[in-house]
Structure formats: C-alpha cells, structure tokens
N, C-alpha and C. Protein backbone atom coordinates (compact mmCIF):
# COMPACT_ATOMS: atom_id res chain seq x y z
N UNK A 1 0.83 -1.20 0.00
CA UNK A 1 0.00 0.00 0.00
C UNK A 1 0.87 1.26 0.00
N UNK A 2 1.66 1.70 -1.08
CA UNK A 2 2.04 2.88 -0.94
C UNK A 2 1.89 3.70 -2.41
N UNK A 3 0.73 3.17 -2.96
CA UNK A 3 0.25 4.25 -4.11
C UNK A 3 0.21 5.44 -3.62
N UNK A 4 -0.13 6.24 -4.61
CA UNK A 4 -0.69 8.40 -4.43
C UNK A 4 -1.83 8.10 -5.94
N UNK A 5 -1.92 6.97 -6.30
CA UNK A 5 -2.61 7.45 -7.57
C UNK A 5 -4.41 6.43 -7.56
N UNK A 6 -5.23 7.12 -8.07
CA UNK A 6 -6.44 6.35 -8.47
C UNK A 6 -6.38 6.50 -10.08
N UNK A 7 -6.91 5.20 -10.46
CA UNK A 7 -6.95 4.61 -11.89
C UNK A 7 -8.26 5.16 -12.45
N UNK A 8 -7.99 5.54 -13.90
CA UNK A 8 -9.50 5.95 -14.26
C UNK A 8 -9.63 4.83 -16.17
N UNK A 9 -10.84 3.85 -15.52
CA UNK A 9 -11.11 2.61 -15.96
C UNK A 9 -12.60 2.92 -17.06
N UNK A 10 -11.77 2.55 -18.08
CA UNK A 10 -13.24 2.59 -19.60
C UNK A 10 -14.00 1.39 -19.24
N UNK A 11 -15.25 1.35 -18.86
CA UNK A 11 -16.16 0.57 -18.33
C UNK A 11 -16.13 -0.51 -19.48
N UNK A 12 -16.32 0.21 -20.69
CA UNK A 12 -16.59 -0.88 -21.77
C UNK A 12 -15.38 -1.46 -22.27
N UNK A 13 -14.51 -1.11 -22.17
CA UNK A 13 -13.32 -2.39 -22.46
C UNK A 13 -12.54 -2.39 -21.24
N UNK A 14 -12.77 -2.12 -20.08
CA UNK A 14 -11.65 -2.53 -19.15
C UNK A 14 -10.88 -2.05 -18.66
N UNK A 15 -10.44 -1.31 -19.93
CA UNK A 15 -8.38 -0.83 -19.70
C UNK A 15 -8.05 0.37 -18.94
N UNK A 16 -7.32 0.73 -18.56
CA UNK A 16 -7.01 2.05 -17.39
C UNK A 16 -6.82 2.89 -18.67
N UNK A 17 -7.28 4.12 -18.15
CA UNK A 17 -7.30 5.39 -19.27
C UNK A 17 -5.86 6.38 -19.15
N UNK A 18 -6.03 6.33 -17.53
CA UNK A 18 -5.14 7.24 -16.77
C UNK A 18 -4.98 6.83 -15.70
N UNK A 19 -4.70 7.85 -15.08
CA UNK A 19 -4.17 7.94 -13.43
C UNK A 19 -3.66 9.00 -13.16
N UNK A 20 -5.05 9.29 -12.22
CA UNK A 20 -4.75 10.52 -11.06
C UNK A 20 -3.55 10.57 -10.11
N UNK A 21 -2.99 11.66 -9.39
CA UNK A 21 -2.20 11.65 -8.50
C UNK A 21 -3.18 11.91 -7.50
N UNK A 22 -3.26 11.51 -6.23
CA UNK A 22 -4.78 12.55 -5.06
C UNK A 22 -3.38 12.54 -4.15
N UNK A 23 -2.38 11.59 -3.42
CA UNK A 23 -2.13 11.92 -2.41
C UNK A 23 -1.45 10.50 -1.50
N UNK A 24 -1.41 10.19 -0.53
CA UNK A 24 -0.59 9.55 0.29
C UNK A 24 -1.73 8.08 0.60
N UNK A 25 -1.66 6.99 -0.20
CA UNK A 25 -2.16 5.93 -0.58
C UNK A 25 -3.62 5.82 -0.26
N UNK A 26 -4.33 6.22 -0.94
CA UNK A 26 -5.73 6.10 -1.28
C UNK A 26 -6.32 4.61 -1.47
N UNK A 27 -7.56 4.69 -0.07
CA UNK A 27 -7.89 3.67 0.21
C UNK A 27 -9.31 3.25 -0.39
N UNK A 28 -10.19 3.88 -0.49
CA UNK A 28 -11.34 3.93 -0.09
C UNK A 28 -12.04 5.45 -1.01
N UNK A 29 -12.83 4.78 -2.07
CA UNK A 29 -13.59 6.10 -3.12
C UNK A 29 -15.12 5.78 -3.49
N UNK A 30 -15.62 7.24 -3.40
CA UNK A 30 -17.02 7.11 -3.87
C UNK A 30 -17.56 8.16 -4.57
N UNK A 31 -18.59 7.92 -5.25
CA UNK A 31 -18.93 8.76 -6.49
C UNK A 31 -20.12 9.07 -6.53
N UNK A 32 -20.33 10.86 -6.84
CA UNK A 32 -21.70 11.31 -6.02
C UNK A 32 -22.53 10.95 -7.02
N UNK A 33 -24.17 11.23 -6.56
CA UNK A 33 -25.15 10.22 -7.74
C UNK A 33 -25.24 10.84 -9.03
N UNK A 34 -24.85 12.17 -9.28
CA UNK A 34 -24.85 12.84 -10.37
C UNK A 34 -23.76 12.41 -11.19
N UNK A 35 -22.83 11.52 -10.67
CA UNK A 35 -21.59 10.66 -11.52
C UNK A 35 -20.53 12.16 -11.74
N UNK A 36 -20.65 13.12 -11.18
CA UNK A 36 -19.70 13.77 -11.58
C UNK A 36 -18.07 14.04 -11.08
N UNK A 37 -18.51 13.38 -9.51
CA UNK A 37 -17.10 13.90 -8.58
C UNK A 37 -17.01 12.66 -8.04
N UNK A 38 -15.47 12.25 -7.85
CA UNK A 38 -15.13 11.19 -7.23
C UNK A 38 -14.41 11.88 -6.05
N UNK A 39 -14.46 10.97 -4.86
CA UNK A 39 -14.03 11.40 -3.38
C UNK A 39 -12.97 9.81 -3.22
N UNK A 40 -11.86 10.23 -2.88
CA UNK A 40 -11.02 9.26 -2.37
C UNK A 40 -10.77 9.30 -1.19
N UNK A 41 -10.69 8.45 0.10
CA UNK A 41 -9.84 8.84 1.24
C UNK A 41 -8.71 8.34 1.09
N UNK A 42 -7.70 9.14 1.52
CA UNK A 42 -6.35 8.80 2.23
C UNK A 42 -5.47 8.16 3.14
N UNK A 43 -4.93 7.25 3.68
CA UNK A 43 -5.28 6.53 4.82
C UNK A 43 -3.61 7.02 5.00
N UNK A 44 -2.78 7.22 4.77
CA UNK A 44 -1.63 8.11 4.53
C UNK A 44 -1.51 9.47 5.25
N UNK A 45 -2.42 9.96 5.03
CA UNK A 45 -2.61 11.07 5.27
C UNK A 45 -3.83 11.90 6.14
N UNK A 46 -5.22 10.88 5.97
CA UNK A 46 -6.23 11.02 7.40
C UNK A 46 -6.81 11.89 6.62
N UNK A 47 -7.30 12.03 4.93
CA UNK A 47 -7.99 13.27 4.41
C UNK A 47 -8.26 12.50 3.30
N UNK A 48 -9.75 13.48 2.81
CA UNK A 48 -10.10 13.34 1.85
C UNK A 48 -9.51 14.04 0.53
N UNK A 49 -10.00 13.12 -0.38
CA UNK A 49 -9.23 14.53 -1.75
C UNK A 49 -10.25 14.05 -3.13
C-alpha cells in the first residue's frame, strides 16, 4: 500500500485510461449520484481529496 494514484477505468473495455495523482495511498472512493465527482480517502494522510 504505498500508491498516491487512483486509476481511471473505460467501463466498456476494461483498460485504465489514466491515473490521477490525489495523495498519500488512497484507500477507499465514492462517487456522487450525479456521476460527476469522485471522493477518495487517504489513509496516509487522514484526508479526503
């Protein structure tokens, strides 16, 4: 566990697009119902980003 990055995944084929940097190993993400903002926590660091 010592990522800083979350993966951003094309639903329809699978493959990682990218990758974010947020911060000090990101544990734990959720995505508001409007699908627009993703929230990661930090477990590194004790914060959201």
């Amino acid at each position: 566990m010592s990522e800083d990055t979350v993966s951003v995944v094309n639903l329809d084929t699978m493959k990682e697009e990218k990758r974010i940097k947020v911060g000090a190993t990101p544990v734990t993400t959720g995505v508001t119902s409007d699908g627009k903002t993703l929230v990661a926590t930090l477990y590194g660091e004790n914060a959201l980003f």
